[in-house]
Protein backbone atom coordinates (compact mmCIF):
# COMPACT_ATOMS: atom_id res chain seq x y z
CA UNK A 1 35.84 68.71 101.30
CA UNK A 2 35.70 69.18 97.56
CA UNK A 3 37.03 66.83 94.74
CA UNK A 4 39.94 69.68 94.25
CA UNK A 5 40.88 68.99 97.90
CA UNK A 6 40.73 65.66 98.20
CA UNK A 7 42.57 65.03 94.97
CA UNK A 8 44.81 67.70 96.16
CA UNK A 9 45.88 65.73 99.25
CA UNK A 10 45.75 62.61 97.42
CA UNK A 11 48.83 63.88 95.07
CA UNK A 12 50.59 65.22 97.47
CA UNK A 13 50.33 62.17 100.18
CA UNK A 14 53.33 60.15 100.00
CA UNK A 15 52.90 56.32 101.23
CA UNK A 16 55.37 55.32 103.93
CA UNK A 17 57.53 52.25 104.40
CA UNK A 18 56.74 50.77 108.17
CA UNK A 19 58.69 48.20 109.50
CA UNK A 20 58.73 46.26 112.97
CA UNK A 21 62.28 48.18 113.40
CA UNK A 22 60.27 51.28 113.53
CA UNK A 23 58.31 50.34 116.62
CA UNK A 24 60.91 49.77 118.34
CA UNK A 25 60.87 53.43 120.27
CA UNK A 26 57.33 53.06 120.58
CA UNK A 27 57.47 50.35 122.86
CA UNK A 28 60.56 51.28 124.97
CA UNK A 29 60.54 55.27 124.61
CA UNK A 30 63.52 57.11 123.26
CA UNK A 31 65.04 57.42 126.41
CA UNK A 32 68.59 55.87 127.50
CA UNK A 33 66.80 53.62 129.46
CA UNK A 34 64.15 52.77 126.66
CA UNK A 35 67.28 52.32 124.17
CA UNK A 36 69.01 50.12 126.47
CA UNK A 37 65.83 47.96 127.53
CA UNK A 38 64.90 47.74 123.54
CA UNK A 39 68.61 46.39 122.89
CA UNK A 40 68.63 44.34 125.96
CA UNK A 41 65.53 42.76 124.97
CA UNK A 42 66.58 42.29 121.26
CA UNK A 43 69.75 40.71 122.39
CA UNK A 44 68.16 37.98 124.49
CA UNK A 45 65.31 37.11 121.73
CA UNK A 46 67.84 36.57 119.31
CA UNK A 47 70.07 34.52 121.44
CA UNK A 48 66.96 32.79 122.43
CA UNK A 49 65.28 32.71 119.16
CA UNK A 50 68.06 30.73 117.56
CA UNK A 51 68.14 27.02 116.38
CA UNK A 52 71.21 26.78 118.48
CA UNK A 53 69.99 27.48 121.60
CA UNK A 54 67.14 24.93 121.02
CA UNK A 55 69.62 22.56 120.50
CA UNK A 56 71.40 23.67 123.38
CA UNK A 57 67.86 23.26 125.59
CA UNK A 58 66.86 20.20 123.67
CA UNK A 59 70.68 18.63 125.31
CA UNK A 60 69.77 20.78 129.05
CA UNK A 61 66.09 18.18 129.04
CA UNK A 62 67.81 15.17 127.77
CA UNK A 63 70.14 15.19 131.10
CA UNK A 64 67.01 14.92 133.43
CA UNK A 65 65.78 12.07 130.91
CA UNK A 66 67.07 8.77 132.58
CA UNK A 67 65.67 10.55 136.08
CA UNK A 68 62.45 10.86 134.66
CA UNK A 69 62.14 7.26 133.43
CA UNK A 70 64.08 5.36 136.41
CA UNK A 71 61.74 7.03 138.40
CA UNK A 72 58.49 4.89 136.83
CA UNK A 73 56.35 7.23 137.66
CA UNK A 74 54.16 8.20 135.14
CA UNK A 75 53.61 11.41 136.71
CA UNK A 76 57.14 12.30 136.77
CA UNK A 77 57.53 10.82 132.50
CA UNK A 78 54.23 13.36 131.25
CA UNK A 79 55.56 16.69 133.46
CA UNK A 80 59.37 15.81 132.29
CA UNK A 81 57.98 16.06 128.70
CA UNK A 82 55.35 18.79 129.17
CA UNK A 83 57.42 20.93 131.76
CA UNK A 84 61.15 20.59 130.53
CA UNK A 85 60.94 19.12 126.91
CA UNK A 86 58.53 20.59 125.61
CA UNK A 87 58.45 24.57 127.13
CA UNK A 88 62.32 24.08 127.08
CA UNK A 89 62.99 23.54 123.44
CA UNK A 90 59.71 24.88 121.67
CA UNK A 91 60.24 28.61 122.97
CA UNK A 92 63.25 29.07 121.17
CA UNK A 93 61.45 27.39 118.13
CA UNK A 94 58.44 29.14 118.29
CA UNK A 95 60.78 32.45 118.48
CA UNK A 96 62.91 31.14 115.02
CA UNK A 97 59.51 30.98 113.47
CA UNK A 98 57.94 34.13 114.40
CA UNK A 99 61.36 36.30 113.42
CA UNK A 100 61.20 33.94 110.11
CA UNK A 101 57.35 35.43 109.71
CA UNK A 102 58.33 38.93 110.69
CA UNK A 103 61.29 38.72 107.96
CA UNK A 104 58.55 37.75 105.37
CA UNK A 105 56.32 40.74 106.55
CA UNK A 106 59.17 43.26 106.85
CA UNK A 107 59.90 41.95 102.67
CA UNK A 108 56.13 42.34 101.31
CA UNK A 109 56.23 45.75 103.23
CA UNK A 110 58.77 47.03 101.53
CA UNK A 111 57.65 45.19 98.11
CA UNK A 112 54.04 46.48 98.83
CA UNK A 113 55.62 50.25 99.78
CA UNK A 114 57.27 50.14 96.17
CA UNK A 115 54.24 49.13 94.50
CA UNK A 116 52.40 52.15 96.09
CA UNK A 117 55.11 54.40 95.52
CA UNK A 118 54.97 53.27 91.66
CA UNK A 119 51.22 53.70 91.46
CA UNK A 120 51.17 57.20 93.33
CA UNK A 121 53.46 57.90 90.98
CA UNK A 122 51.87 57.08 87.81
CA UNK A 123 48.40 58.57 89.36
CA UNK A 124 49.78 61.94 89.71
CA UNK A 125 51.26 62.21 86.42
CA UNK A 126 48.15 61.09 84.62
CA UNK A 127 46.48 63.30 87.10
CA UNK A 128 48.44 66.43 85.61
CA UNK A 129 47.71 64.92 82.09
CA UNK A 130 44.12 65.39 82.69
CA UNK A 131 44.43 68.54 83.89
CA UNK A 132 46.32 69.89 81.35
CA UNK A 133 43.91 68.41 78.55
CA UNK A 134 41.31 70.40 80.38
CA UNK A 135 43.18 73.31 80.06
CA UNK A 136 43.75 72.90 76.65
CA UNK A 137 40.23 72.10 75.75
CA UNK A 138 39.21 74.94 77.76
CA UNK A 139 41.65 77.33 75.55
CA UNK A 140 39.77 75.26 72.38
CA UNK A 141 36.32 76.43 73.53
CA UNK A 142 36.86 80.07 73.82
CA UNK A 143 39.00 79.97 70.19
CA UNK A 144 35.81 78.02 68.96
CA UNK A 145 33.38 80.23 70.04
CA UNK A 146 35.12 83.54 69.17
């Protein structure tokens, strides 16, 4: 491929915004049944993925508490807080914090697609520039040497 080419398909390349919305039929298809699973799924990560329904858990594992303790076991006291504190209430925390980092990747995407788009930009027009100062000094060369 020559310079001409690759410049060529430089200018005319335009860079594209991807965000995790995009995926979305990628995972599921874009069948009825992929739609369906995709919003089925969303629906129950964000229900899940909420500070509420950690709360909500956090309550569920502080029921089975006294149980735990009256029972004097020590057994019983490490699996109530590895088991049903802990898995309980940190997966809907862990979820609030990835959809927090995905937020903050979806942003600097788009920030980073704007930057791209501005530089493309500016690349092809100084791009033409050249190439119409090397027209111009090609028109200056045959004047000169007539």
């Amino acid at each position: 491929m020559s310079d001409k080419q690759s410049a060529a398909e430089a200018k005319a390349h335009v860079p594209q915004l991807v965000l995790n919305k995009h995926f979305h039929k990628k995972i599921h298809g874009d069948s009825i049944v992929g739609r369906i699973n995709t919003r089925l799924a969303l629906g129950i990560t964000k229900i899940v993925g909420s500070m509420w329904c950690a709360y909500i858990f956090a309550f569920l594992a502080f029921i089975s508490l006294p149980a735990a303790i009256n029972s004097h076991d020590p057994i019983i006291i490490v699996a109530w807080i590895a088991q049903t504190f802990l898995q309980l209430v940190l997966l809907p925390i862990i979820i609030v914090g990835q959809n927090v980092q995905a937020a903050a990747s979806d942003a600097r995407a788009e920030n980073d697609h704007k930057t791209l788009l501005a530089i493309h930009t500016l690349t092809s027009e100084v791009h033409d520039i050249n190439q119409q100062q090397t027209e111009i000094l090609k028109i200056l060369e045959k004047r000169s040497n007539v």
